[in-house]
Structure formats: C-alpha cells, structure tokens
C-alpha atoms as a PDB file:
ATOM      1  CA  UNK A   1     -42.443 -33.457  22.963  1.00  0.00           C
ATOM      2  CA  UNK A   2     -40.048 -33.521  20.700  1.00  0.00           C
ATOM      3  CA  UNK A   3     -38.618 -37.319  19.489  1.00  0.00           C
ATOM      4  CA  UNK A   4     -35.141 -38.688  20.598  1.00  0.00           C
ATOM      5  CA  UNK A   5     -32.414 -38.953  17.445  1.00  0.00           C
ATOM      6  CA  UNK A   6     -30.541 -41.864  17.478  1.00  0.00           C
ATOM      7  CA  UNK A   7     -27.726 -41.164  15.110  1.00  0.00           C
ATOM      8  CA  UNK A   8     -27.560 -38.678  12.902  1.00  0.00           C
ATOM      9  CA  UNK A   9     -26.814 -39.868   9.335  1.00  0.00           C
ATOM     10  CA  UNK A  10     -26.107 -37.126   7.185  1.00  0.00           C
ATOM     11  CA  UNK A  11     -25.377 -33.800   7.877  1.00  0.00           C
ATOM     12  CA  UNK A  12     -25.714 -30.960   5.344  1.00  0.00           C
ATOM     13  CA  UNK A  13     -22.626 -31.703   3.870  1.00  0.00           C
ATOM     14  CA  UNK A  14     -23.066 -35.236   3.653  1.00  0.00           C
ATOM     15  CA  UNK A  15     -26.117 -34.642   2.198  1.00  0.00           C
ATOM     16  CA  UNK A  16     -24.663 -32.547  -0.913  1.00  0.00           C
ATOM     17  CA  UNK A  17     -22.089 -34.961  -1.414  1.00  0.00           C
ATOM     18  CA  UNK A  18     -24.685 -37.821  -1.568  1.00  0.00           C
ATOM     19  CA  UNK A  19     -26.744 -35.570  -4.123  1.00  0.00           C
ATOM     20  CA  UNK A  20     -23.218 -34.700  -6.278  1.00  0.00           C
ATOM     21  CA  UNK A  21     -22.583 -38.506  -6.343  1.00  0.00           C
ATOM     22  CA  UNK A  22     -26.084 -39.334  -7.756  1.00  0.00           C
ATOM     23  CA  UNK A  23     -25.937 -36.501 -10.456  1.00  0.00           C
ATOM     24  CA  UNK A  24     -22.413 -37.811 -11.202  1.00  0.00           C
ATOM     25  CA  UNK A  25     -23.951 -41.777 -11.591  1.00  0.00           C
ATOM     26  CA  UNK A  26     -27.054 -40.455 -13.215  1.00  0.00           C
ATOM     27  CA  UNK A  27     -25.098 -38.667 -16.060  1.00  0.00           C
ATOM     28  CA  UNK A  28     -22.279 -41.072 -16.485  1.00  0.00           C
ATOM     29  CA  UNK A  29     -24.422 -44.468 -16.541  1.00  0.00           C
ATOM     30  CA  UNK A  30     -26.781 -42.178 -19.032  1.00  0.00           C
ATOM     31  CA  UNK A  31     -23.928 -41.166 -21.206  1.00  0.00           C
ATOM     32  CA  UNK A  32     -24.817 -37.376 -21.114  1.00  0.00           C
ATOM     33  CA  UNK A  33     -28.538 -36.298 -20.662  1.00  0.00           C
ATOM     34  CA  UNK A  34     -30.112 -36.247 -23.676  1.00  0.00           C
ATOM     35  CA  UNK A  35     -33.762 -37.286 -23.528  1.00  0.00           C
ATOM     36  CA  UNK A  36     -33.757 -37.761 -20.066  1.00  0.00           C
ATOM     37  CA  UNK A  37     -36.317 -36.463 -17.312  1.00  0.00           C
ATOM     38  CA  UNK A  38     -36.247 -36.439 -13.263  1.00  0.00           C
ATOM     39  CA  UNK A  39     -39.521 -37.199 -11.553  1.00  0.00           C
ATOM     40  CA  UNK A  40     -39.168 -36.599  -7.582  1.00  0.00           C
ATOM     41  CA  UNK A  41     -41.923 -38.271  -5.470  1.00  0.00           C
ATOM     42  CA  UNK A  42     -43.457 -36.035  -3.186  1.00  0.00           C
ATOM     43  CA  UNK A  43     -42.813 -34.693  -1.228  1.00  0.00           C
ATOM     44  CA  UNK A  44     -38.799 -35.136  -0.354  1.00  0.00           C
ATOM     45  CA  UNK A  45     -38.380 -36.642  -3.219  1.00  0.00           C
ATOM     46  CA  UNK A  46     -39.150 -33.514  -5.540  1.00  0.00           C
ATOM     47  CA  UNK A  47     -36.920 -31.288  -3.646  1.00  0.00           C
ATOM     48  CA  UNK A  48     -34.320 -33.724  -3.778  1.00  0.00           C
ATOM     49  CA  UNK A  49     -34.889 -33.958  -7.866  1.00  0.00           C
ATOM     50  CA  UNK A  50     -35.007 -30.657  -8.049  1.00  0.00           C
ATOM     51  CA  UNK A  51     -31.757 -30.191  -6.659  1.00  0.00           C
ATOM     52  CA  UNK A  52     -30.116 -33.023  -8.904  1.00  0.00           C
ATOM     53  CA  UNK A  53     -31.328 -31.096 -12.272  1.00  0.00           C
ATOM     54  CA  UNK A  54     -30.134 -27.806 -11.002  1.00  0.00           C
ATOM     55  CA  UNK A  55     -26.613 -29.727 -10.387  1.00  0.00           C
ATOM     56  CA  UNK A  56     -26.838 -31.445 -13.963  1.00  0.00           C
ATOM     57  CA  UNK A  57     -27.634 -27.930 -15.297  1.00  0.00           C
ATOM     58  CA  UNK A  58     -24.442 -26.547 -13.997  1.00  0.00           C
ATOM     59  CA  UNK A  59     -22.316 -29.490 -14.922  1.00  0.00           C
ATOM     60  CA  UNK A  60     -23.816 -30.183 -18.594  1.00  0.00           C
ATOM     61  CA  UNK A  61     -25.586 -26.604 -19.443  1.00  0.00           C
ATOM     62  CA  UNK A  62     -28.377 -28.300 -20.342  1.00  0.00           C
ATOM     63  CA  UNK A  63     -32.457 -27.921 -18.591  1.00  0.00           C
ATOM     64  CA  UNK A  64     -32.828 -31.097 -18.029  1.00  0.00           C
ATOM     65  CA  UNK A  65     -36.946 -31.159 -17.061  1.00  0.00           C
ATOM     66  CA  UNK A  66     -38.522 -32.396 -13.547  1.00  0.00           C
ATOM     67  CA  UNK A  67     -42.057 -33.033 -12.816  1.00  0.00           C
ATOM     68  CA  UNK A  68     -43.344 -33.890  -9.017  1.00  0.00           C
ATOM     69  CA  UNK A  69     -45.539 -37.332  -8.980  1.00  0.00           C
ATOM     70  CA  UNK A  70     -47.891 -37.872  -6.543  1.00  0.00           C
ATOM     71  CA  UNK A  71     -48.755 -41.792  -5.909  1.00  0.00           C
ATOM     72  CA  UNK A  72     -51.069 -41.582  -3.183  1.00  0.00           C
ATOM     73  CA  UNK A  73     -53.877 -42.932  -5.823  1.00  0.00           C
ATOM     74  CA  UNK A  74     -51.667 -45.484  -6.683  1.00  0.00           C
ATOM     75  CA  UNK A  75     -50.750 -46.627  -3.250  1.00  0.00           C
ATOM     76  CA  UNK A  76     -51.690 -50.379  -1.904  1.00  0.00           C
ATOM     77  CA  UNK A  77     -52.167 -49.878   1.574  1.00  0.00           C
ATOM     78  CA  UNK A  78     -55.739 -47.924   1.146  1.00  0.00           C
ATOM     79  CA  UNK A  79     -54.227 -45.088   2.444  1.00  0.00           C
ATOM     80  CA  UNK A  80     -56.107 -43.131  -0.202  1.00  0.00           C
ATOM     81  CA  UNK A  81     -58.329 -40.019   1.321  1.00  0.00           C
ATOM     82  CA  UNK A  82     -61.813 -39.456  -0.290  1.00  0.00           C
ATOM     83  CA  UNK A  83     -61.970 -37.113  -2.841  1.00  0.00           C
ATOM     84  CA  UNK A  84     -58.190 -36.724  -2.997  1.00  0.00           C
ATOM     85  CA  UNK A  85     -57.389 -34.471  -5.716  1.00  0.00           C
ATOM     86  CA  UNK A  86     -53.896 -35.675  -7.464  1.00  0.00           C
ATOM     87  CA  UNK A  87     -51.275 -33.350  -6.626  1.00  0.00           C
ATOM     88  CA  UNK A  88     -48.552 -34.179  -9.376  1.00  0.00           C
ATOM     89  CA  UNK A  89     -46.924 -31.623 -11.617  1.00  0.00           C
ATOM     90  CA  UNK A  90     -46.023 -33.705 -14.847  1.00  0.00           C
ATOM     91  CA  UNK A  91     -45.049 -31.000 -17.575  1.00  0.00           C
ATOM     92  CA  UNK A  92     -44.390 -33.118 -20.517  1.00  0.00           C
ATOM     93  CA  UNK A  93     -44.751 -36.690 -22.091  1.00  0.00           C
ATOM     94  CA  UNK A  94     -43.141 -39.727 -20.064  1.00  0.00           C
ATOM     95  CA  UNK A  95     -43.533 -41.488 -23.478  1.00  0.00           C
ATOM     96  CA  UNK A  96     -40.208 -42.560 -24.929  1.00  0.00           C
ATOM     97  CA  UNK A  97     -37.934 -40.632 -22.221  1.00  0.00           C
ATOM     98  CA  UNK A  98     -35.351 -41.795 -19.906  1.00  0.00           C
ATOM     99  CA  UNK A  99     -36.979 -41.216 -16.632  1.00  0.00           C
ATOM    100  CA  UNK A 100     -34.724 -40.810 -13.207  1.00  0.00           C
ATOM    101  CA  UNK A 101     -37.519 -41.782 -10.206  1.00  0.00           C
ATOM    102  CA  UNK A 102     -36.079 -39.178  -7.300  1.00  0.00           C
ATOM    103  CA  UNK A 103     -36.898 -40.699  -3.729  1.00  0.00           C
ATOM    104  CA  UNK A 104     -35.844 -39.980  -0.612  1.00  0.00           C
ATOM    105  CA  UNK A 105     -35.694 -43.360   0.971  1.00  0.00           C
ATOM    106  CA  UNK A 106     -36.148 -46.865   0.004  1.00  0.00           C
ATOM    107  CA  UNK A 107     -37.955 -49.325   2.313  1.00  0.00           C
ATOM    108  CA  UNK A 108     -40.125 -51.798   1.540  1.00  0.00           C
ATOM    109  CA  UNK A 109     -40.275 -50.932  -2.361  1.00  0.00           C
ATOM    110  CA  UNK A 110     -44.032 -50.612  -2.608  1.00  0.00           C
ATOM    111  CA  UNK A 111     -43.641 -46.694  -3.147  1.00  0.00           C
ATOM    112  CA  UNK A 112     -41.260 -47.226  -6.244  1.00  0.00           C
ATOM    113  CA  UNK A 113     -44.049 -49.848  -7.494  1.00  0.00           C
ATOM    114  CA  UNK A 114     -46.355 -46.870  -6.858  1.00  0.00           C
ATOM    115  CA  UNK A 115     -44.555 -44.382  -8.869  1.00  0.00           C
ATOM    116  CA  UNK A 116     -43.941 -46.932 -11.405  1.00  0.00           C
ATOM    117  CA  UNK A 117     -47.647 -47.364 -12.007  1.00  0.00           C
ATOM    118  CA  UNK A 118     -48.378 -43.740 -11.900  1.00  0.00           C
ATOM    119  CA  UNK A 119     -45.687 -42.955 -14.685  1.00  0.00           C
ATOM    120  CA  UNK A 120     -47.031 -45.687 -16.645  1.00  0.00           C
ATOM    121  CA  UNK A 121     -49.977 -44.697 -16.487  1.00  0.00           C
ATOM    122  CA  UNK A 122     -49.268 -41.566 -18.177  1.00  0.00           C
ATOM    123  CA  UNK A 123     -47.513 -43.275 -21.575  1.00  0.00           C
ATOM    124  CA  UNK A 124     -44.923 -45.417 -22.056  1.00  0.00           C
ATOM    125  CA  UNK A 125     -41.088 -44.275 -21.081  1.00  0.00           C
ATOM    126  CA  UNK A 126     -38.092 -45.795 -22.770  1.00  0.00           C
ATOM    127  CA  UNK A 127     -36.584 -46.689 -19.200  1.00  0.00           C
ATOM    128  CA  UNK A 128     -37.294 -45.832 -16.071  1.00  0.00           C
ATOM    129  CA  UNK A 129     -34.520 -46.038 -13.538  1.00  0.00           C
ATOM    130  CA  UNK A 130     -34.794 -44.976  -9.616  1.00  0.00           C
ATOM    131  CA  UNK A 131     -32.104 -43.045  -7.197  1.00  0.00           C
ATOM    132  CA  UNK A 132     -32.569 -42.690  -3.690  1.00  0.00           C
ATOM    133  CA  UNK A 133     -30.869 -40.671  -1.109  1.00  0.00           C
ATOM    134  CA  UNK A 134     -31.267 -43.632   1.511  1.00  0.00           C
ATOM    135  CA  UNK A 135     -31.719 -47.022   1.160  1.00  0.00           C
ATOM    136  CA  UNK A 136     -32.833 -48.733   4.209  1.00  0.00           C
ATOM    137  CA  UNK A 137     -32.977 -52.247   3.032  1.00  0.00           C
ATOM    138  CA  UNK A 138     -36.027 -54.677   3.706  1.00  0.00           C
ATOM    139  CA  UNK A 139     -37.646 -54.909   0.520  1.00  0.00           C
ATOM    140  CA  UNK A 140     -40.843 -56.534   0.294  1.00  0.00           C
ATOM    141  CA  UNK A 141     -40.975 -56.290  -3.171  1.00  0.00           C
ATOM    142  CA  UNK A 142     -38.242 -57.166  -5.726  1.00  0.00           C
ATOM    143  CA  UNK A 143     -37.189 -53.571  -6.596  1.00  0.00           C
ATOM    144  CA  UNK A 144     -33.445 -52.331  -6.340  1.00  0.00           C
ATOM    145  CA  UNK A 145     -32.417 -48.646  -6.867  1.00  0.00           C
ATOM    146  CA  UNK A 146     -30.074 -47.641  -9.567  1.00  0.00           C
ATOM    147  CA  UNK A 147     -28.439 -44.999  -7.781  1.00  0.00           C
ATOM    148  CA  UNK A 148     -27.968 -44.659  -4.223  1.00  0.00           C
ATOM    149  CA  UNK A 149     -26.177 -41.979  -1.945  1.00  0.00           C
ATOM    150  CA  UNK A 150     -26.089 -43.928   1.339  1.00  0.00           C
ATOM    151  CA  UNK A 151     -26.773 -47.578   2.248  1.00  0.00           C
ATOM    152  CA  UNK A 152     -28.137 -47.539   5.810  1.00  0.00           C
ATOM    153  CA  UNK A 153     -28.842 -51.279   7.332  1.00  0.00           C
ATOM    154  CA  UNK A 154     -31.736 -50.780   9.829  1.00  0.00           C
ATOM    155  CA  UNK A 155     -34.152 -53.023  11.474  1.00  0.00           C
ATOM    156  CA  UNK A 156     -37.363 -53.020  10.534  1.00  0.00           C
ATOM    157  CA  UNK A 157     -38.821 -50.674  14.057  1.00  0.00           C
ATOM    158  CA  UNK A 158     -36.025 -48.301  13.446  1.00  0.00           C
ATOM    159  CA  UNK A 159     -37.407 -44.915  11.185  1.00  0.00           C
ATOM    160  CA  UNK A 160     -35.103 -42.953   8.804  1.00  0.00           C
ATOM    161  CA  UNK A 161     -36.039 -39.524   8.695  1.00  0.00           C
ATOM    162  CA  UNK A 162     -35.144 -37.248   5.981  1.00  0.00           C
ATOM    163  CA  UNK A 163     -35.405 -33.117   6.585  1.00  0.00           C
ATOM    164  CA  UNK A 164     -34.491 -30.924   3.438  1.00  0.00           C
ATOM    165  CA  UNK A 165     -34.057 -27.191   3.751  1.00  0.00           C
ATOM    166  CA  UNK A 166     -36.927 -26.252   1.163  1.00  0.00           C
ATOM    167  CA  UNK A 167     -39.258 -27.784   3.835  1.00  0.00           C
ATOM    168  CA  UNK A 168     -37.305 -28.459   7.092  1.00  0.00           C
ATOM    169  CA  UNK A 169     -34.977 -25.437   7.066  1.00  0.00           C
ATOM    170  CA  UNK A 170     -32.043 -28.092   7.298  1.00  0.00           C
ATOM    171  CA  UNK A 171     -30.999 -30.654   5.162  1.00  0.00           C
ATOM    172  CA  UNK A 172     -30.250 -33.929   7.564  1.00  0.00           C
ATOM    173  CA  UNK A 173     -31.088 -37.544   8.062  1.00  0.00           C
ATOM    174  CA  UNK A 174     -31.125 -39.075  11.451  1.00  0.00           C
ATOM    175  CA  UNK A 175     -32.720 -42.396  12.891  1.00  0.00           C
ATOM    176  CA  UNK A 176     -34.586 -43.219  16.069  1.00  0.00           C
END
C-alpha cells in the first residue's frame, strides 16, 4: 500500500536551489572555507553534505572534507539496538575545526543534541554550526539551525519526508 502525499514540498529543482542557497550561507557567513568541515547525519543527511562540499568545491576549488556521523548511540529515546556497531565515517580531527552539522530535517532538536554529543565526543571543534534542508518547527529543545533551505510550519501528526536520488532515485520532499 503505498502512503497518500499531501503536498509535495520540493521538487528536484527546488531541492538544488535549497542546497545552492545553503552552500552560498555556509561560505559567506564563514568568510571562505578555510578550516572548515561538513558532517552529514545519516543517513539523508550525508548525502545532502556530500552534495554541499561537491558545490563548495566547484565554487571555491578547494576539498573541503565530510565525514558521515552516526548518533544512534547517542540518541535519548533508547532506541539503541544491542550490539550496534557505530556506523560513522569521521576521517580527521573535529578538534579546532569549523564544523557544518548537515541534516535533513529539523523537528524536535534532540537529533542535533545527538550529533552534538557525538562530535564532542570525538575532541573539541572551534564551532559547530547546523544547516538543514527542512525545518519543521516544534522544538523541544532550545536548538535553532544556522542555515536553512525551507521553513515548513507543520503540526506535530503531520511527517516530512525527505527522498534523495543517491538512495530514493529522486530528490523530493512531500508531507502526509
């Protein structure tokens, strides 16, 4: 059965221009890109910083690193499978870089607190700021996202859904 869409959000072209607008904030607020690292949350949330390095590459000719983090041991909702083995990719030392968190949508906060903890964790960064593709509102935790490519007021039984091509063979976001 497959689920009704309410609205779709963004298409694939809304998508890109979200994604150009971040790398374009992310850059500019950063003066350049020197010393600064994308970590994507998995799973959207690597693809999605995957794609803004690729974009900062192009603009700045510069390889600006990404890791994938996994939070699921740093979760608070127990959600935590026994003997989970940590599935992060974290090529190089958080400790005094400027790290971009890459999500794919902001709810209730708690997985930014997540990722937080992770990358601390792991050393100390000099900042640590977070962009989002969608930001859903109802935060439960006092956490705001740096950079944003679509505000999307929902209520709280509504669900966002994000699809990107590397995993959904289309890049969308619809709600239901």
């Amino acid at each position: 059965m497959q689920e009704e869409i309410k609205a779709v959000i963004l298409d694939e072209r809304a998508m890109e221009r979200a994604i150009a607008r971040i790398t374009y904030e992310i850059i500019e607020r950063n003066k350049g890109v020197e010393n600064l690292c994308l970590v994507g949350i998995l799973s959207r949330g690597a693809d999605l910083a995957i794609r803004i390095a690729e974009k900062i590459g192009r603009l700045e000719q510069v390889a600006v690193p990404v890791a994938k983090l996994d939070i699921t041991c740093f979760r608070d909702d127990g959600k935590r499978p026994e003997g989970y083995a940590d599935q992060s990719d974290l090529p190089f030392d958080v400790t005094g870089k400027r790290i971009v968190l890459v999500d794919d949508v902001i709810y209730t906060g708690r997985s930014a607190r997540a990722a937080m903890d992770s990358l601390m964790s792991r050393g100390r960064p000099q900042s640590i700021q977070l962009a989002v593709l969608v930001d859903r509102g109802h935060r439960e935790l006092p956490i705001r996202a740096d950079y944003i490519g679509k505000n999307l007021p929902t209520s709280s039984t509504e669900k966002v859904h994000v699809l990107v091509r590397e995993q959904d063979g289309v890049d969308k976001v619809y709600i239901n």
